[in-house]
Protein backbone atom coordinates (compact mmCIF):
# COMPACT_ATOMS: atom_id res chain seq x y z
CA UNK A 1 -3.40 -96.91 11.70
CA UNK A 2 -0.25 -94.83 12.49
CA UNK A 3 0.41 -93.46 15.94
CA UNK A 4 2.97 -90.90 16.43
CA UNK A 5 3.10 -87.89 18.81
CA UNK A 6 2.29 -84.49 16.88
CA UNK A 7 5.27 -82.39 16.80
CA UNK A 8 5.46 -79.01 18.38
CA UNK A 9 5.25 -76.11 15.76
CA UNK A 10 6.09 -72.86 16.23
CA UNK A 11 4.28 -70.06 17.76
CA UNK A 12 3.82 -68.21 14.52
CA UNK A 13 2.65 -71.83 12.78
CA UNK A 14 0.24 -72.55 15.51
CA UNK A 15 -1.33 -68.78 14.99
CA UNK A 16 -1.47 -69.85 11.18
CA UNK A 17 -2.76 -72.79 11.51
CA UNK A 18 -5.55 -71.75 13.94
CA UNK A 19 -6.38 -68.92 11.78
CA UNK A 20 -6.35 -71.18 8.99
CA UNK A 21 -9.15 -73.40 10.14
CA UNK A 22 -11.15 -70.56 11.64
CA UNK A 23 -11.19 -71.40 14.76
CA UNK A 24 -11.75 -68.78 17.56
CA UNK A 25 -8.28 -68.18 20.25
CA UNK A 26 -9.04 -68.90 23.24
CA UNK A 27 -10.22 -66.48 25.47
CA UNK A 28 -6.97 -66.32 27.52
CA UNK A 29 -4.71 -65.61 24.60
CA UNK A 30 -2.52 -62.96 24.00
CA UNK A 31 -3.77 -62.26 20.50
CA UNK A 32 -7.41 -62.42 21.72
CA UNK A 33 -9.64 -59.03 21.20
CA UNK A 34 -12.81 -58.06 22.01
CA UNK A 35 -15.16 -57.20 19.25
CA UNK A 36 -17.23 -54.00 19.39
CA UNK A 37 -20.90 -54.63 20.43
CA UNK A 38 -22.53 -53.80 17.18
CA UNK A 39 -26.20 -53.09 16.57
CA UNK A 40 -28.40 -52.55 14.02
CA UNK A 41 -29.62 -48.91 13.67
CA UNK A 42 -32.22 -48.72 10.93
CA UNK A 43 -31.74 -45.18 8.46
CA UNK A 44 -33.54 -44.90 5.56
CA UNK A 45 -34.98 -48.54 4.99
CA UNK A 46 -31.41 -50.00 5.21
CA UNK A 47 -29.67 -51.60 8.00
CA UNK A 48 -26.66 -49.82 9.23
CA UNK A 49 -23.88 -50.42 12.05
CA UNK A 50 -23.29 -47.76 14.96
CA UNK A 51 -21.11 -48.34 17.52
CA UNK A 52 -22.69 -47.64 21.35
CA UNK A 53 -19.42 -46.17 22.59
CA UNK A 54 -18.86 -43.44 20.38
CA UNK A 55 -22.73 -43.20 20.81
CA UNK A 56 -22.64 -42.69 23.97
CA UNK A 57 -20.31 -40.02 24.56
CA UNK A 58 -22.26 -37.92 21.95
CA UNK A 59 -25.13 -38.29 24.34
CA UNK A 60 -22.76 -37.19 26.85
CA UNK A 61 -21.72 -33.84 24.56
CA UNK A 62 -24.73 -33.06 24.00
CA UNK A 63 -26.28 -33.06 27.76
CA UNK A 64 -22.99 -31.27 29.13
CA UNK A 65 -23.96 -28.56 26.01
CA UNK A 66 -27.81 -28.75 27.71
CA UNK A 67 -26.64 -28.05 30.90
CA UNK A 68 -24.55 -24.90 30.51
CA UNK A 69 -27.03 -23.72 28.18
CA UNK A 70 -30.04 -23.78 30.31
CA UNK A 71 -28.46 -21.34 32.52
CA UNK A 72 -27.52 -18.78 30.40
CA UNK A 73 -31.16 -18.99 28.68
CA UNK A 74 -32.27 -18.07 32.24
CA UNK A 75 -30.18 -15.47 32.75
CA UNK A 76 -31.29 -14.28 28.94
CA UNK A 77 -34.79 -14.32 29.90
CA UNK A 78 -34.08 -12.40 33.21
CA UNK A 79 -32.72 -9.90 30.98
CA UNK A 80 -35.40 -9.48 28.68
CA UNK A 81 -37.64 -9.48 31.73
CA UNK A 82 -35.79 -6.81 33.43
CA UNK A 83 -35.59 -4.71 30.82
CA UNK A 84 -39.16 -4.49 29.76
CA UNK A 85 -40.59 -3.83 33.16
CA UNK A 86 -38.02 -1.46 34.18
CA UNK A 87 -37.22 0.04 30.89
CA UNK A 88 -38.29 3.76 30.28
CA UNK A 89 -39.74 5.10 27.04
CA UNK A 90 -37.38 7.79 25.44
CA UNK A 91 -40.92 9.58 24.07
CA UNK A 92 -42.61 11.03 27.65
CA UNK A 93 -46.35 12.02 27.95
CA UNK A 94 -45.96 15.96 29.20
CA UNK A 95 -48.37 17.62 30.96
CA UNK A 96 -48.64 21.32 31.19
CA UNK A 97 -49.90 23.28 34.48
CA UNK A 98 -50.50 26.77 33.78
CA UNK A 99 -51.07 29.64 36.67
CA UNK A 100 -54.06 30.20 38.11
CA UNK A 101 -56.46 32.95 35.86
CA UNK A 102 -53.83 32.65 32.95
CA UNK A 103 -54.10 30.48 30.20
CA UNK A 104 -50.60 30.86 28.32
CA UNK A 105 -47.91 28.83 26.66
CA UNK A 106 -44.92 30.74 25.03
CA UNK A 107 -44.07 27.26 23.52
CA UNK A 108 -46.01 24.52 22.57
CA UNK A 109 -46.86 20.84 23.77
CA UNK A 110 -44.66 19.71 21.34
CA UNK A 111 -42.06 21.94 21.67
CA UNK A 112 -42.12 20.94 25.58
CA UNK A 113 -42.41 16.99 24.41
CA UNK A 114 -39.63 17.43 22.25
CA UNK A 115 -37.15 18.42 24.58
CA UNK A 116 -38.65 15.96 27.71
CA UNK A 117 -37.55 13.29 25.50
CA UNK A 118 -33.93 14.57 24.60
CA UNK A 119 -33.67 14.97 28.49
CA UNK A 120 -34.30 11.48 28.86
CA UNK A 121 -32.37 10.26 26.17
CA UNK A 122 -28.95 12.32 26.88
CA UNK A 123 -28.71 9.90 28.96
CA UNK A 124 -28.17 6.14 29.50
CA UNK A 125 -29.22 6.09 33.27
CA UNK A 126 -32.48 7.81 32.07
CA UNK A 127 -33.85 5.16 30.37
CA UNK A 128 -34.03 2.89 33.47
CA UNK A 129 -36.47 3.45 36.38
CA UNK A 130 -33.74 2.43 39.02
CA UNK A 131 -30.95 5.32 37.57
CA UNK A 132 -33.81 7.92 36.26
CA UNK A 133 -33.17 11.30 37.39
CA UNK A 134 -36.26 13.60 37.36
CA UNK A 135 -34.03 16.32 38.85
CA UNK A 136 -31.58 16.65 35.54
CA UNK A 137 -34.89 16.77 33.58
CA UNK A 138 -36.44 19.54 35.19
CA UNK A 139 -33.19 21.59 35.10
CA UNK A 140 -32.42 21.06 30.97
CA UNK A 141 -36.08 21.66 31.27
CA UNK A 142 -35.37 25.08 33.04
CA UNK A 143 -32.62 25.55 31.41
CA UNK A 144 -34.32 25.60 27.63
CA UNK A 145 -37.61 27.76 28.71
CA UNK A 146 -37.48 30.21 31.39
CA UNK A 147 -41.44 30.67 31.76
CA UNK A 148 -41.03 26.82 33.60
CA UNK A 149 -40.81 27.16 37.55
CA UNK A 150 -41.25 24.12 38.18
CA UNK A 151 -40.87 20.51 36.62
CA UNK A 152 -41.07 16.34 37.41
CA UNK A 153 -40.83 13.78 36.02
CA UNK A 154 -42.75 10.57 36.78
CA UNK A 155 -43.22 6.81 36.30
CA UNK A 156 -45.48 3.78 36.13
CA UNK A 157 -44.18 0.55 37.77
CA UNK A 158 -46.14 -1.39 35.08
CA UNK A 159 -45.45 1.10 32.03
CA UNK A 160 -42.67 2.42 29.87
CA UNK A 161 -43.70 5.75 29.29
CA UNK A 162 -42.83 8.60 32.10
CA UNK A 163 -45.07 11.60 32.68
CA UNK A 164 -43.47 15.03 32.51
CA UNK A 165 -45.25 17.76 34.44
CA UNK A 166 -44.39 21.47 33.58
CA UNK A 167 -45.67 24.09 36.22
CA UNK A 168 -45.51 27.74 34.81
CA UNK A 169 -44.69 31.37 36.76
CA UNK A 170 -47.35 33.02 37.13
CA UNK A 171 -46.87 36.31 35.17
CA UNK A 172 -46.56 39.22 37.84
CA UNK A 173 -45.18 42.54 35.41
CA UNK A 174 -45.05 43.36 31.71
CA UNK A 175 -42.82 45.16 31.32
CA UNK A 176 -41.87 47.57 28.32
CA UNK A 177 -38.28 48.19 27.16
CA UNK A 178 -37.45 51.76 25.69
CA UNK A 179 -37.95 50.27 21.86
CA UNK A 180 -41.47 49.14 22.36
CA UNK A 181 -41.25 45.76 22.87
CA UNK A 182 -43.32 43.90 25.90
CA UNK A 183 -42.27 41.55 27.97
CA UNK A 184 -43.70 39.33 30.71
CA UNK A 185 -41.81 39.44 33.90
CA UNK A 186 -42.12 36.38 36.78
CA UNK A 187 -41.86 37.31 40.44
CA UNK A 188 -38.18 37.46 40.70
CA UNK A 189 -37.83 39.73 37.81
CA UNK A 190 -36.76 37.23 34.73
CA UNK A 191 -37.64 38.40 31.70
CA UNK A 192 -39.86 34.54 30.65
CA UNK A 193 -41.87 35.33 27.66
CA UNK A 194 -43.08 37.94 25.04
CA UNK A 195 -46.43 39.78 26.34
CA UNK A 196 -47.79 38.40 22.89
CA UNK A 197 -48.38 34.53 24.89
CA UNK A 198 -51.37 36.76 26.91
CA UNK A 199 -54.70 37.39 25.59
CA UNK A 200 -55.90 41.15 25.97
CA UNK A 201 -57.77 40.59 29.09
CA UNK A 202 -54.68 38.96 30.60
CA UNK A 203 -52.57 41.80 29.68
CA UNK A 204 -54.91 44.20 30.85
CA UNK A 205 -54.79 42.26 34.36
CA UNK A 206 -50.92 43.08 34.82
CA UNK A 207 -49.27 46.03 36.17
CA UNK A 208 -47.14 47.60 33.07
CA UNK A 209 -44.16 49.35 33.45
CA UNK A 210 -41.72 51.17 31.15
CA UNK A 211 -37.85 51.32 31.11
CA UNK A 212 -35.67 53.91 29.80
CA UNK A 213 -32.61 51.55 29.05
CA UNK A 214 -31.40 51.07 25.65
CA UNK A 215 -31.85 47.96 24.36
CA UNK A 216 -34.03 45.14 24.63
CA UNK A 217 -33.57 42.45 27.31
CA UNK A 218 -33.11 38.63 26.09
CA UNK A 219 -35.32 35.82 27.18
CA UNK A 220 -34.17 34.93 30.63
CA UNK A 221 -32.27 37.79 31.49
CA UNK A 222 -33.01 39.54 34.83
CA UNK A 223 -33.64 43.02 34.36
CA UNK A 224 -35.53 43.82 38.09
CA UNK A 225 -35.49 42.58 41.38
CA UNK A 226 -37.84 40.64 43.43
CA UNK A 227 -38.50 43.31 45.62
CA UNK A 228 -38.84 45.86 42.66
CA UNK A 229 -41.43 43.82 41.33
CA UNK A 230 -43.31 43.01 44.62
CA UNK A 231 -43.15 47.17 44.76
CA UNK A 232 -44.42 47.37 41.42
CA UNK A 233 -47.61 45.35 41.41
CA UNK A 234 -48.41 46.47 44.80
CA UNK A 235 -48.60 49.81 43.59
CA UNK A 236 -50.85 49.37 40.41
CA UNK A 237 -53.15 46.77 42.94
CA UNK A 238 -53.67 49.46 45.89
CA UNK A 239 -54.67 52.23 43.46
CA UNK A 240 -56.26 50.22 40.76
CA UNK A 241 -58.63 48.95 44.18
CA UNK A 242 -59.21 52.67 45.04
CA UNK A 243 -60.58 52.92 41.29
CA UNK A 244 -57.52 55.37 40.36
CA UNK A 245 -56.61 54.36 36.53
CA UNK A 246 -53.12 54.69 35.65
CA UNK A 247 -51.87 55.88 32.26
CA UNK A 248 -48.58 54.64 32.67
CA UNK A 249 -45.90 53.66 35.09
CA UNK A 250 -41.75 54.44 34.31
CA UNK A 251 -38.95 53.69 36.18
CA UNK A 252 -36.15 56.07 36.65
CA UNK A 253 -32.83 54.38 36.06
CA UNK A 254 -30.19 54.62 38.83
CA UNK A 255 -32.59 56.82 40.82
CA UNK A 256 -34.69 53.98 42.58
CA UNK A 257 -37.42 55.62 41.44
CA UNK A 258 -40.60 54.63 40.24
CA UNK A 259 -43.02 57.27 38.61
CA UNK A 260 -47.04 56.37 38.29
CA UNK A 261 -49.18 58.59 35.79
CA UNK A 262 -52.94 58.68 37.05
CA UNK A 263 -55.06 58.60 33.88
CA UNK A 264 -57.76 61.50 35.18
CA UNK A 265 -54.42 63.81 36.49
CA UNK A 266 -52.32 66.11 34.99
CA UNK A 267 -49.76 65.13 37.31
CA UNK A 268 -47.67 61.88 38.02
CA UNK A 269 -46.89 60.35 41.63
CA UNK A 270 -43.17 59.38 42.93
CA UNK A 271 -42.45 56.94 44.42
CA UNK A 272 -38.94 55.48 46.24
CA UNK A 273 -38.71 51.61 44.93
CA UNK A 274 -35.69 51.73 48.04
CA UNK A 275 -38.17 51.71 50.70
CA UNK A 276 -40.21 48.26 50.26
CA UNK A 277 -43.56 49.21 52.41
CA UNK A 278 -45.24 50.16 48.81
CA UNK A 279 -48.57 50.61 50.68
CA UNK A 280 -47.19 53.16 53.13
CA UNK A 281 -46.43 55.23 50.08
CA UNK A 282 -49.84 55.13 48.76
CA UNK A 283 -51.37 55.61 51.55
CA UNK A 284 -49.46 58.76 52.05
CA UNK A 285 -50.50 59.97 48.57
CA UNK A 286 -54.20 59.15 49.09
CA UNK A 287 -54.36 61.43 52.63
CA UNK A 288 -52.56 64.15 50.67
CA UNK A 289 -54.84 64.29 48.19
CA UNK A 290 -57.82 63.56 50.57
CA UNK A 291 -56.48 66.69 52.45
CA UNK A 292 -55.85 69.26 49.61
CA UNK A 293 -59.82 68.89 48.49
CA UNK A 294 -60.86 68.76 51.78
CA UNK A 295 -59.54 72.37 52.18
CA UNK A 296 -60.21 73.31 48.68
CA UNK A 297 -56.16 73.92 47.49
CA UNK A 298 -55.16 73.85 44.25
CA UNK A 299 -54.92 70.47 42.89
CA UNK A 300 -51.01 69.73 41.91
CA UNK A 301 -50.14 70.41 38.36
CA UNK A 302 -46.79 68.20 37.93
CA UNK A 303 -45.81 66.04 40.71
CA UNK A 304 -46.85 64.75 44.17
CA UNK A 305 -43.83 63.36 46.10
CA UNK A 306 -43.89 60.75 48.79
CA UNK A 307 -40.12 59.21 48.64
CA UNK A 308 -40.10 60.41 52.01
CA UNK A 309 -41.60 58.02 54.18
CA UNK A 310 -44.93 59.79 55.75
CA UNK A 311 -44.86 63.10 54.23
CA UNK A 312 -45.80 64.27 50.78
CA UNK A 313 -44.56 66.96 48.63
CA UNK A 314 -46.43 68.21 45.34
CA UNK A 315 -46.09 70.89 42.97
């Protein structure tokens, strides 16, 4: 047996040597690393290695993904929410009210429908029940047919689809240019329609009245006043309710004058359109004529005056 102290080797031989033999460094050396923890992950029958660290932070990824996307699918779904309940339909449901005793439309439903829904959709606040404007409606409304007085527009909470209603002048004049052609007229004078929208018995209902202008007037156009026609109608009412037919009834341009043609006279009544108190007038012509049969004068042959207010001169 041979004793004998082992002599020291190098740093680099003791490595060597150690690795040589397989024998594990201690724990404490410098060359010492930690293995990955490895575990089997089983893929398609076969074993197969996946390290928990990089693992890990995937699972990390993909929940940092899940929370910022969660919030913006809210939001999303807000959105889609929002827009169906307070969304408006760009294709309205219109509803037309005519006047009382007149049963007219100088254009029809779908004409009206037609241009409700390019109101709405000329523009973007429209088609939103917070930003819809029934006011800008109703005047492109106005606007495109004079016969419309009056128009809203309105809206479920629930539904998509707005209501449009259309209210109609009444017709209060036709009135007859010095070509022919008929017109109606509303209460402020506005020319609104062709007399052709009227059935016979409506026409028949209105005071008519014939102008000596050239030309015809265009749709819209103002060719009376308010008071002229107030004057007008009053007229034809008063003696139409004393059972006094009338032929016809002409204005006199830049005279203020309107002239009435009884049917069963050979003469024709004037009357001053300046003074407004139309029933004054005619009650002036009714006495007059009252009187002259009462004491068995002549009946007049071409006029009977009353522009003057409470006398009358005939002829």
């Amino acid at each position: 047996m041979k004793f004998g102290f082992k002599k020291n080797l190098p740093k680099t031989a003791r490595q060597a040597d150690a690795r040589s033999t397989n024998e594990p460094l201690p724990i404490n050396s410098y060359y010492y690393s930690r293995s990955p923890i490895l575990r089997p992950v089983k893929e398609g029958g076969k074993q197969t290695v996946s390290n928990s660290r990089s693992e890990t932070a995937d699972n990390k990824r993909v929940n940092r993904y899940k929370r910022w996307l969660m919030p913006f699918g809210l939001v999303a779904l807000i959105i889609v929410v929002l827009a169906v309940v307070l969304g408006i339909n760009g294709t309205p449901k219109v509803v037309v009210i005519e006047p009382t005793n007149f049963n007219y439309e100088p254009h029809t439903l779908n004409q009206y429908r037609t241009a409700a829904a390019n109101a709405i959709n000329s523009s973007l606040f429209n088609k939103f029940k917070l930003t819809f404007s029934s006011s800008d409606i109703a005047d492109q409304l106005k606007k495109e047919f004079p016969e419309i007085e009056y128009a809203s527009s309105t809206y479920s909470l629930i539904g998509p689809t707005p209501v449009v209603y259309i209210q109609l002048y009444r017709p209060e004049l036709i009135y007859i240019s010095s070509s022919g052609q008929s017109y109606i007229l509303n209460h402020a004078g506005d020319v609104i329609a062709s007399s052709s929208s009227l059935d016979v018995n409506e026409q028949k209902s209105l005071a008519k009245v014939t102008s000596t202008v050239a030309g015809d007037p265009s749709i819209g156009s103002q060719v009376l006043t308010s008071s002229d026609v107030a004057f007008i109608a009053t007229v034809w009412e008063a003696l139409n309710a004393k059972s006094i037919a009338i032929n016809k009834m002409s204005l006199v341009p830049m005279a203020e004058e309107l002239d009435v043609y009884p049917a069963a006279a050979s003469y024709f009544i004037k009357f001053n359109l300046h003074e407004t108190d139309a029933l004054q007038q005619v009650g002036t012509y009714l006495a007059a004529i009252a009187t002259i049969k009462q004491q068995h004068q002549p009946m007049p042959t071409q006029y009977v005056d009353v522009r003057v207010d409470g006398r009358a001169y005939y002829k």
